[in-house]
N, C-alpha and C. Protein backbone atom coordinates (compact mmCIF):
# COMPACT_ATOMS: atom_id res chain seq x y z
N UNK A 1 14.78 56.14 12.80
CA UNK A 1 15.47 55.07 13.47
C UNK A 1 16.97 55.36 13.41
N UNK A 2 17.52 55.43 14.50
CA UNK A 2 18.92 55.51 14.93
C UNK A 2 19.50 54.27 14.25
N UNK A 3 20.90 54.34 13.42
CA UNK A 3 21.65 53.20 13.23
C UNK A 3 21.84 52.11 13.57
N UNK A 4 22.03 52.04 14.99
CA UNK A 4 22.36 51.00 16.18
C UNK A 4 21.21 50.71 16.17
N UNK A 5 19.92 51.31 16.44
CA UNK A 5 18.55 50.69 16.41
C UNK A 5 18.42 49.35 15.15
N UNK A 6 18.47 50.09 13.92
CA UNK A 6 18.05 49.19 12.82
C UNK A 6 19.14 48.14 13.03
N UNK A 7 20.17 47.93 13.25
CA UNK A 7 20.96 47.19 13.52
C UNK A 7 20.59 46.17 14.47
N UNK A 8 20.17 46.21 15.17
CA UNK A 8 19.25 45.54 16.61
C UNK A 8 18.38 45.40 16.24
N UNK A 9 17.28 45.88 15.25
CA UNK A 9 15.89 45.10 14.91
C UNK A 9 16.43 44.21 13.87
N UNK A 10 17.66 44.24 12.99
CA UNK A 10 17.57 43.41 11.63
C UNK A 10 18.58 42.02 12.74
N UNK A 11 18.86 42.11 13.36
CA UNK A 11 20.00 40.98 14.23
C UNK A 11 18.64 39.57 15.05
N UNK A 12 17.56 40.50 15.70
CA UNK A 12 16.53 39.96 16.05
C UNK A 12 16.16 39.02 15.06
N UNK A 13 15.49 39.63 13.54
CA UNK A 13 14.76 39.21 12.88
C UNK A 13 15.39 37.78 12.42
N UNK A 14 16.99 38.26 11.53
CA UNK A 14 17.97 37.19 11.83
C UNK A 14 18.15 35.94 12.76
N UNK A 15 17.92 36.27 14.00
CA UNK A 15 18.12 35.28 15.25
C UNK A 15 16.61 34.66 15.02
N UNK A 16 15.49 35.23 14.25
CA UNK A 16 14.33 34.25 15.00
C UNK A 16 14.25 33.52 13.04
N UNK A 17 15.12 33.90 11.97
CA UNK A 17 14.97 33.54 11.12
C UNK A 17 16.01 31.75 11.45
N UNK A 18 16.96 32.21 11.82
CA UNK A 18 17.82 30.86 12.16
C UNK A 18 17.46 30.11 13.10
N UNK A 19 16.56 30.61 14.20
CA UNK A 19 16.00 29.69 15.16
C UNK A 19 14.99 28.23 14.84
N UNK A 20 14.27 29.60 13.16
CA UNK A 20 13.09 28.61 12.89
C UNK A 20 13.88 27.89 11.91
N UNK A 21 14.73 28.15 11.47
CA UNK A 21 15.24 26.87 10.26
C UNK A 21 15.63 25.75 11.33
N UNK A 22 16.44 26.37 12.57
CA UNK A 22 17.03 25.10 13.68
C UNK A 22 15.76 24.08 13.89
N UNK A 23 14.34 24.83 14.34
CA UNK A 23 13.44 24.37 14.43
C UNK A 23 12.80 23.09 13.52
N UNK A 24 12.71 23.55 12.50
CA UNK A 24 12.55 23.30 11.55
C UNK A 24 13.22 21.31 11.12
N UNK A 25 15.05 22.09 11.12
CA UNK A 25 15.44 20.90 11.08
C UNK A 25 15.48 19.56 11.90
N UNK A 26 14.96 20.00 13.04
CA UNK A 26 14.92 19.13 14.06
C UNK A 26 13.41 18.31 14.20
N UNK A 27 12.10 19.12 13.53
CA UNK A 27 11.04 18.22 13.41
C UNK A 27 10.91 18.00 12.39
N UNK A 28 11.85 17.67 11.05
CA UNK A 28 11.88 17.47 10.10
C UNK A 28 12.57 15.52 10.24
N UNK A 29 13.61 15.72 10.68
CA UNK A 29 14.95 14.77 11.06
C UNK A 29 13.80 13.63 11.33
N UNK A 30 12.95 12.84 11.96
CA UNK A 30 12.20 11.99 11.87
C UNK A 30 11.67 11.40 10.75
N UNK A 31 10.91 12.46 9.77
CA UNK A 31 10.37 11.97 8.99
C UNK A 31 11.50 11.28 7.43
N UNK A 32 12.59 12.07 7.57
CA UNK A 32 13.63 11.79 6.77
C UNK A 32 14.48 9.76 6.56
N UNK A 33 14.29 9.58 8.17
CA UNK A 33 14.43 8.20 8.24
C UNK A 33 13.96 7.45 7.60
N UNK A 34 15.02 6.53 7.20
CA UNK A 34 14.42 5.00 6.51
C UNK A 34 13.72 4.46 7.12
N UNK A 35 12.98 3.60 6.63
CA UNK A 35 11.90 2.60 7.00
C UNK A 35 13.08 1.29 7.24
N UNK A 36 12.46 1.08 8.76
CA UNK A 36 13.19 -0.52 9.06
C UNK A 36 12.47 -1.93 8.29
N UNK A 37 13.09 -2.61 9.23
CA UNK A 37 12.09 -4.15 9.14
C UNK A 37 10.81 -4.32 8.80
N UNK A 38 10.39 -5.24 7.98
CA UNK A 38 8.75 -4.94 8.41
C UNK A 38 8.41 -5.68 9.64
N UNK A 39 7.31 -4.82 9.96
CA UNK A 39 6.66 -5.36 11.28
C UNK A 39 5.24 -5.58 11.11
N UNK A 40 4.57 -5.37 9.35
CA UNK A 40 3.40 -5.44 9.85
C UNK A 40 2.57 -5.24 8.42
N UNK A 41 1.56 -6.13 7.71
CA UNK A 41 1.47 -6.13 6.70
C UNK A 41 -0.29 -5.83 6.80
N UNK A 42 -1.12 -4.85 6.65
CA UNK A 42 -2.00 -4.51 5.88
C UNK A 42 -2.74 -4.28 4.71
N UNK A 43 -3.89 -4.91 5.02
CA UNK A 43 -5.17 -4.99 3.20
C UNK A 43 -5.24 -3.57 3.11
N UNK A 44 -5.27 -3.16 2.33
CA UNK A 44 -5.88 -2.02 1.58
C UNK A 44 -6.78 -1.94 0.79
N UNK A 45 -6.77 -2.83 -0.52
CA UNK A 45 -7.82 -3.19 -1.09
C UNK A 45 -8.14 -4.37 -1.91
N UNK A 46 -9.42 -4.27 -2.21
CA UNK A 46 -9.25 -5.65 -2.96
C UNK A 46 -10.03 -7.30 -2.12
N UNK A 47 -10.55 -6.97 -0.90
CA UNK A 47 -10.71 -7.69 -0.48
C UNK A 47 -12.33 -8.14 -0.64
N UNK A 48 -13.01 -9.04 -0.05
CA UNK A 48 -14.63 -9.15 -0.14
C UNK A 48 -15.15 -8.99 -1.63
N UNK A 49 -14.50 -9.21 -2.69
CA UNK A 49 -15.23 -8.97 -3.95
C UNK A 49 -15.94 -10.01 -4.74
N UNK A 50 -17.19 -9.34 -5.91
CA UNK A 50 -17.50 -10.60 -6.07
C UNK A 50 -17.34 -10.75 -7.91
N UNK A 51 -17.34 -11.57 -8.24
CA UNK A 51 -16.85 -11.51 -10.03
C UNK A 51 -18.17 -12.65 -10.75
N UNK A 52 -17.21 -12.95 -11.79
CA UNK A 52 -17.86 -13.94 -12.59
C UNK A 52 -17.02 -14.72 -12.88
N UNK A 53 -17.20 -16.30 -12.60
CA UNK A 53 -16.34 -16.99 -13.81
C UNK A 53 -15.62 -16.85 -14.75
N UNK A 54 -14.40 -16.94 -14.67
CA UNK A 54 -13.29 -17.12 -15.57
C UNK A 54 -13.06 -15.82 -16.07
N UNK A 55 -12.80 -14.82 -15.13
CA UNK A 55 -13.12 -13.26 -15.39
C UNK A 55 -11.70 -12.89 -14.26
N UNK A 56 -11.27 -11.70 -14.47
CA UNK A 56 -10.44 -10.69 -13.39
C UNK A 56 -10.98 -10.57 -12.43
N UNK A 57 -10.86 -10.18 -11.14
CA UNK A 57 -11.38 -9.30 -10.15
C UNK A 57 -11.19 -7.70 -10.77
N UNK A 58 -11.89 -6.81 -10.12
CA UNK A 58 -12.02 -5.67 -10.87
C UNK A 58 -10.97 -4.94 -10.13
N UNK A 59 -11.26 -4.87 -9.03
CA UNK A 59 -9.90 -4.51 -8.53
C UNK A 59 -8.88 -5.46 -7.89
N UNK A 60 -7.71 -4.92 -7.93
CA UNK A 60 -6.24 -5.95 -7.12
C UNK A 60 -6.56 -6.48 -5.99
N UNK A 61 -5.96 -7.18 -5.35
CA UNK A 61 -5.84 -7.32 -3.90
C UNK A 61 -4.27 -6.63 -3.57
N UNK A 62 -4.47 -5.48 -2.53
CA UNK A 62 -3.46 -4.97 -2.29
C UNK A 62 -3.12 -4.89 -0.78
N UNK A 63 -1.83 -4.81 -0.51
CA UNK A 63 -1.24 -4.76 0.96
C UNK A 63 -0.39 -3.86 0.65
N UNK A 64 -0.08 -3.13 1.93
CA UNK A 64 0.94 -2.29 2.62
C UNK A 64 1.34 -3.11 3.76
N UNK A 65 3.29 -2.60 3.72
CA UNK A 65 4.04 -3.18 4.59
C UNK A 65 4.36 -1.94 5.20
N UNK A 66 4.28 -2.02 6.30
CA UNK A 66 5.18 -1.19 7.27
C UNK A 66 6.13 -1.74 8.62
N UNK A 67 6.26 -0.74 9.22
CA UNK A 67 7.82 -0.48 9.85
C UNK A 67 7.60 -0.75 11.50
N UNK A 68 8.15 -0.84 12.26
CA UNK A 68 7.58 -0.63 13.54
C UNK A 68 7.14 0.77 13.95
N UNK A 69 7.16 1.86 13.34
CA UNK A 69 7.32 3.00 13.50
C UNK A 69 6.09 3.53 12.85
N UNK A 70 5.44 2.26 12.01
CA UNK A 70 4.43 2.53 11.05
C UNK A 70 4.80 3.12 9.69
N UNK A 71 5.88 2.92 9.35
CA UNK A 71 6.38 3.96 8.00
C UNK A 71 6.44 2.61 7.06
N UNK A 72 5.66 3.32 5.57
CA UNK A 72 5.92 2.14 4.57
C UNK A 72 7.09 1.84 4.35
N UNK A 73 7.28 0.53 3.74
CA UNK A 73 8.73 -0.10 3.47
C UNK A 73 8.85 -0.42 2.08
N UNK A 74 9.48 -0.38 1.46
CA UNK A 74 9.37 -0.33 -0.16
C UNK A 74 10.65 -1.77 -0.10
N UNK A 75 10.28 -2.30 -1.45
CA UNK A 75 11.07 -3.16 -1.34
C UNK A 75 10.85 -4.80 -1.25
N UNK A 76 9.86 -4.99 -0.40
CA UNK A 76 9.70 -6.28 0.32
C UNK A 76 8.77 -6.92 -0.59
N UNK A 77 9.35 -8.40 -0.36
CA UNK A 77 8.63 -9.20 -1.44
C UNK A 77 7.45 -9.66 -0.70
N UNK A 78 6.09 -9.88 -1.69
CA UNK A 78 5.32 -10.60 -0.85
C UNK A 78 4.57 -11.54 -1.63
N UNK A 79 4.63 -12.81 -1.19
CA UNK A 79 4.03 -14.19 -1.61
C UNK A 79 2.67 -13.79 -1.65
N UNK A 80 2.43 -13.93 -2.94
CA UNK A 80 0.60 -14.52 -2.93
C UNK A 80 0.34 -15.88 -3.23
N UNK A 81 -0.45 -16.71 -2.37
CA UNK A 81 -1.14 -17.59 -2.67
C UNK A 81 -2.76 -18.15 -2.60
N UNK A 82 -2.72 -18.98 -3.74
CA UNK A 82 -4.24 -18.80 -3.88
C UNK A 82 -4.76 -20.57 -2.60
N UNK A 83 -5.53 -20.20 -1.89
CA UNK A 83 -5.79 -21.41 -0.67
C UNK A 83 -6.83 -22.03 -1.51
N UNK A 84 -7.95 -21.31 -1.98
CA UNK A 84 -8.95 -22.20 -2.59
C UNK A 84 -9.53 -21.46 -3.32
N UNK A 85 -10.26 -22.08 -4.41
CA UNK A 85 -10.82 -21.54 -5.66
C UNK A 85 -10.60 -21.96 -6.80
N UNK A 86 -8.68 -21.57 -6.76
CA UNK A 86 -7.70 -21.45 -7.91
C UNK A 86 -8.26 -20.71 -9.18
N UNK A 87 -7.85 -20.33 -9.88
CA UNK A 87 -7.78 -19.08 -10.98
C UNK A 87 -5.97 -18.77 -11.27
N UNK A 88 -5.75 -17.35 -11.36
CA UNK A 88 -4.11 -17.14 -11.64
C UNK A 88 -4.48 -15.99 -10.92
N UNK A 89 -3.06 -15.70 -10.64
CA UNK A 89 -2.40 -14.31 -10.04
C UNK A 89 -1.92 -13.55 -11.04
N UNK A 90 -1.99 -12.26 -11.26
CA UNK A 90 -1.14 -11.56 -12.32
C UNK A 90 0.29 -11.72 -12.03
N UNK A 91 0.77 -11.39 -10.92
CA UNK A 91 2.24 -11.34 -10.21
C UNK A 91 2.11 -12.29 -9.04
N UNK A 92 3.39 -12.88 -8.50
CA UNK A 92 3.26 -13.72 -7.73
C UNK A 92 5.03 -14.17 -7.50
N UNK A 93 5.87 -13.75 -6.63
CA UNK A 93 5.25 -12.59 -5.74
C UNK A 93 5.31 -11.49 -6.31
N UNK A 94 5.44 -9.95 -5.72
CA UNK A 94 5.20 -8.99 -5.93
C UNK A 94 6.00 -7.68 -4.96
N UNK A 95 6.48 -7.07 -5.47
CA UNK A 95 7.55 -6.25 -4.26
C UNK A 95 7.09 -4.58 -4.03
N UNK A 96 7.00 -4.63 -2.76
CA UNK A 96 6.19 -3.22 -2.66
C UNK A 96 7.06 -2.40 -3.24
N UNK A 97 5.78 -1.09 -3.48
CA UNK A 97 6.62 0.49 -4.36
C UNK A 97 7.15 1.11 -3.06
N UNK A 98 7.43 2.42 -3.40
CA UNK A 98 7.70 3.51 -2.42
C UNK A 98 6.68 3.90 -1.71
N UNK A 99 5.66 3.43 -1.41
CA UNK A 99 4.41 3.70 -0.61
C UNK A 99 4.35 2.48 0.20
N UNK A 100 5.42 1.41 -0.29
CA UNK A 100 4.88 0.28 0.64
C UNK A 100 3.83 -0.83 0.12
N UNK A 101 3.23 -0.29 -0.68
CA UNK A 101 2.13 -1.04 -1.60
C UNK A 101 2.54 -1.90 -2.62
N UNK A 102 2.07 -3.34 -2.27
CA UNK A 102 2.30 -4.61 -3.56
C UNK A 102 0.77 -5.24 -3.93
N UNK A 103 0.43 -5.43 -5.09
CA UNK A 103 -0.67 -5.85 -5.64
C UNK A 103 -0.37 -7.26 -6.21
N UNK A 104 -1.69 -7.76 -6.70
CA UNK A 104 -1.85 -8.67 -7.95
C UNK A 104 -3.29 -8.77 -8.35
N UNK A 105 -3.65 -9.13 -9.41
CA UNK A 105 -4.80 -9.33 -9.83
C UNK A 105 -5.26 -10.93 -10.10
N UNK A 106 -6.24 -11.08 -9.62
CA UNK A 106 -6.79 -12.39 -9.74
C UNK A 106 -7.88 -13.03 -10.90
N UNK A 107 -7.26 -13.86 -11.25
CA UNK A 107 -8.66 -13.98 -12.10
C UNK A 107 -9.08 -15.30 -11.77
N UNK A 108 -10.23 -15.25 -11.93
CA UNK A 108 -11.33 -16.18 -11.41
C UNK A 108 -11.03 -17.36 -11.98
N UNK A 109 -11.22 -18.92 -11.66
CA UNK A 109 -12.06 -19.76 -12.57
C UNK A 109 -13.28 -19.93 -12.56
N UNK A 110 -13.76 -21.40 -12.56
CA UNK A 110 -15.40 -21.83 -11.95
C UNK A 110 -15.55 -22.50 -10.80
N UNK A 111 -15.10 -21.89 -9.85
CA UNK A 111 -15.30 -22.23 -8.47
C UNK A 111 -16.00 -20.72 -8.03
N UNK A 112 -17.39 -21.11 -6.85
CA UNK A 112 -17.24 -20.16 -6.63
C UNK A 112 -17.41 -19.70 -4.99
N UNK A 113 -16.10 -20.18 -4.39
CA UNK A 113 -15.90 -19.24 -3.30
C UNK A 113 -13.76 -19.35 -3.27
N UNK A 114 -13.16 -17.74 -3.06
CA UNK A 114 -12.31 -17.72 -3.28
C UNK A 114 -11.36 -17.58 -1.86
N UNK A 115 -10.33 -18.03 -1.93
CA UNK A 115 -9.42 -17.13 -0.55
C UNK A 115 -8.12 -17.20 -1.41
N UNK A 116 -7.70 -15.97 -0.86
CA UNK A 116 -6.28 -15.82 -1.54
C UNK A 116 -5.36 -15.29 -0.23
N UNK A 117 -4.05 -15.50 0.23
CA UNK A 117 -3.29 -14.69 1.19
C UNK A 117 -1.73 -14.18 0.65
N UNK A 118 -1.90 -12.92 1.25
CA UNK A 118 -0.51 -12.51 1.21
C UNK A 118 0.51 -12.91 2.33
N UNK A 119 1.40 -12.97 2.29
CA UNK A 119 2.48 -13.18 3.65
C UNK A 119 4.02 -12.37 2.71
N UNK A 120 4.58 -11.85 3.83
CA UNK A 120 5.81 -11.43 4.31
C UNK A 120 6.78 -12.42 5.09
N UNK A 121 8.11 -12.84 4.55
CA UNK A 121 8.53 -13.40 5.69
C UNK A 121 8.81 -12.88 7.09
N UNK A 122 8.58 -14.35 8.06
CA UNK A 122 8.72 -13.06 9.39
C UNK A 122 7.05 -12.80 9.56
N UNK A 123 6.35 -12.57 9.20
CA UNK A 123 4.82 -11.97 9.50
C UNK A 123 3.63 -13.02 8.95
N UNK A 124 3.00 -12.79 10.23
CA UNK A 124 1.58 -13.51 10.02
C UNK A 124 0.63 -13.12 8.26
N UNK A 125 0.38 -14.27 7.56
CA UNK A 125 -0.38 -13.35 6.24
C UNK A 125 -1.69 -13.15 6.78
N UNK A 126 -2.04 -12.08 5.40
CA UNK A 126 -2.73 -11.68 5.62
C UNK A 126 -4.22 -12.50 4.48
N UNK A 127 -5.89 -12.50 4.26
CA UNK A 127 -6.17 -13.04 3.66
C UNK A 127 -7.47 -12.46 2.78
N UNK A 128 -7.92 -12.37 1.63
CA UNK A 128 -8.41 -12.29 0.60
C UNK A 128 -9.31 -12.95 0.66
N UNK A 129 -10.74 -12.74 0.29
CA UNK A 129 -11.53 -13.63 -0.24
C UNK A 129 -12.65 -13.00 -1.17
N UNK A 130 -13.18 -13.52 -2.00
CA UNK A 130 -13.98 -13.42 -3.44
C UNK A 130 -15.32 -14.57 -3.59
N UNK A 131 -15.42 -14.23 -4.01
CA UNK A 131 -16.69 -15.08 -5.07
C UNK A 131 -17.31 -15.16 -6.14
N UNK A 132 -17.52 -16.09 -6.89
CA UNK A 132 -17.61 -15.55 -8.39
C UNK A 132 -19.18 -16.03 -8.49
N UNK A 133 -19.96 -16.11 -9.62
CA UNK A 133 -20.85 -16.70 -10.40
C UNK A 133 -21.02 -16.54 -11.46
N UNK A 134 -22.10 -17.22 -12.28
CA UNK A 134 -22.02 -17.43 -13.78
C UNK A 134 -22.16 -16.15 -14.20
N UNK A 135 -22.28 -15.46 -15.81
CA UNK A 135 -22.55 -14.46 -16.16
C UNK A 135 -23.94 -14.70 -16.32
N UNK A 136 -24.71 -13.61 -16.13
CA UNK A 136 -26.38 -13.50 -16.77
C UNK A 136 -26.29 -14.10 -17.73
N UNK A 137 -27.13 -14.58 -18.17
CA UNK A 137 -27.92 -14.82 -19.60
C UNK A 137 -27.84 -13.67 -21.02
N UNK A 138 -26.78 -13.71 -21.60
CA UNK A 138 -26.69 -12.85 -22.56
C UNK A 138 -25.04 -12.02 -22.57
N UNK A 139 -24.83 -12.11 -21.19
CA UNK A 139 -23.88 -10.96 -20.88
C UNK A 139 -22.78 -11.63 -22.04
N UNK A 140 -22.03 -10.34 -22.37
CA UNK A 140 -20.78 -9.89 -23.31
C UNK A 140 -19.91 -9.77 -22.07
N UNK A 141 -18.51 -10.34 -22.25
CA UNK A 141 -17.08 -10.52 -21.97
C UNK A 141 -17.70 -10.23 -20.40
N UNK A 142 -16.78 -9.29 -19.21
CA UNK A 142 -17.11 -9.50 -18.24
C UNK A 142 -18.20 -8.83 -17.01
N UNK A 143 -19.02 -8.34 -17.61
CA UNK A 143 -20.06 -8.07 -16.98
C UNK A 143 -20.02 -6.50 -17.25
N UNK A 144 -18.54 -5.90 -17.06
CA UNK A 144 -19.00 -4.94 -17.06
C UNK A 144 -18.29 -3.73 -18.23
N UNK A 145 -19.08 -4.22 -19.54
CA UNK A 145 -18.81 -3.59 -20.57
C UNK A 145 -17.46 -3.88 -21.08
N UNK A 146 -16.62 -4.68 -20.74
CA UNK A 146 -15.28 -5.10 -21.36
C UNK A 146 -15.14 -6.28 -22.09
């Protein structure tokens, strides 16, 4: 390879090395944006469960907030309230993480049909519901080995 040659293949390689970083930075630049307003509050989990009397739910009831853009929003407070049943909330309200995600845990009394809702201000809530019953005959703490 002639001088001027290697010179002209390493200038190429160069030009398509800076093209792809340009590349790069430009379908990158979207995802980098903050999350706006919320526009929109989703269950994740936690919902339809069924317990026992005067017991936890086993898992949280959880929501994600997002963006108009669909991007989680960290930050935002969200009201839980219990509509019927009554029991306690662990947290109340509760402010999403960096995923957007706010929880609480419920625990039961002796009622047994539950609704619980989240709301965002600004946004329609969203709603929870449970059901409990007695423990079996015999059962130790809450049914399931605790």
């Amino acid at each position: 390879m002639r001088p001027w040659e290697w010179w002209s293949a390493r200038r190429l390689v160069l030009k398509d090395i800076v093209l792809g970083a340009a590349l790069l930075a430009l379908a990158c630049n979207g995802s980098t944006q903050p999350a706006g307003p919320p526009a929109s509050i989703v269950k994740t989990a936690g919902d339809a469960q069924a317990g026992y009397f005067n017991t936890a739910l086993p898992i949280p009831y959880s929501v994600t907030v997002f963006d108009a853009n669909s991007r989680a929003v960290p930050g935002v407070s969200v009201a839980w309230a219990i509509v019927t049943g009554g029991g306690s909330l662990s947290s109340n309200p509760s402010t999403t993480n960096g995923n957007g995600t706010a929880s609480t845990t419920h625990t039961l009394s002796s009622a047994t049909l539950y609704v619980v809702t989240a709301t965002v201000t600004g946004l329609p809530p969203v709603t929870f519901s449970a059901t409990a019953t007695a423990h079996p005959a015999g059962m130790v703490g809450d049914g399931r080995g605790r």
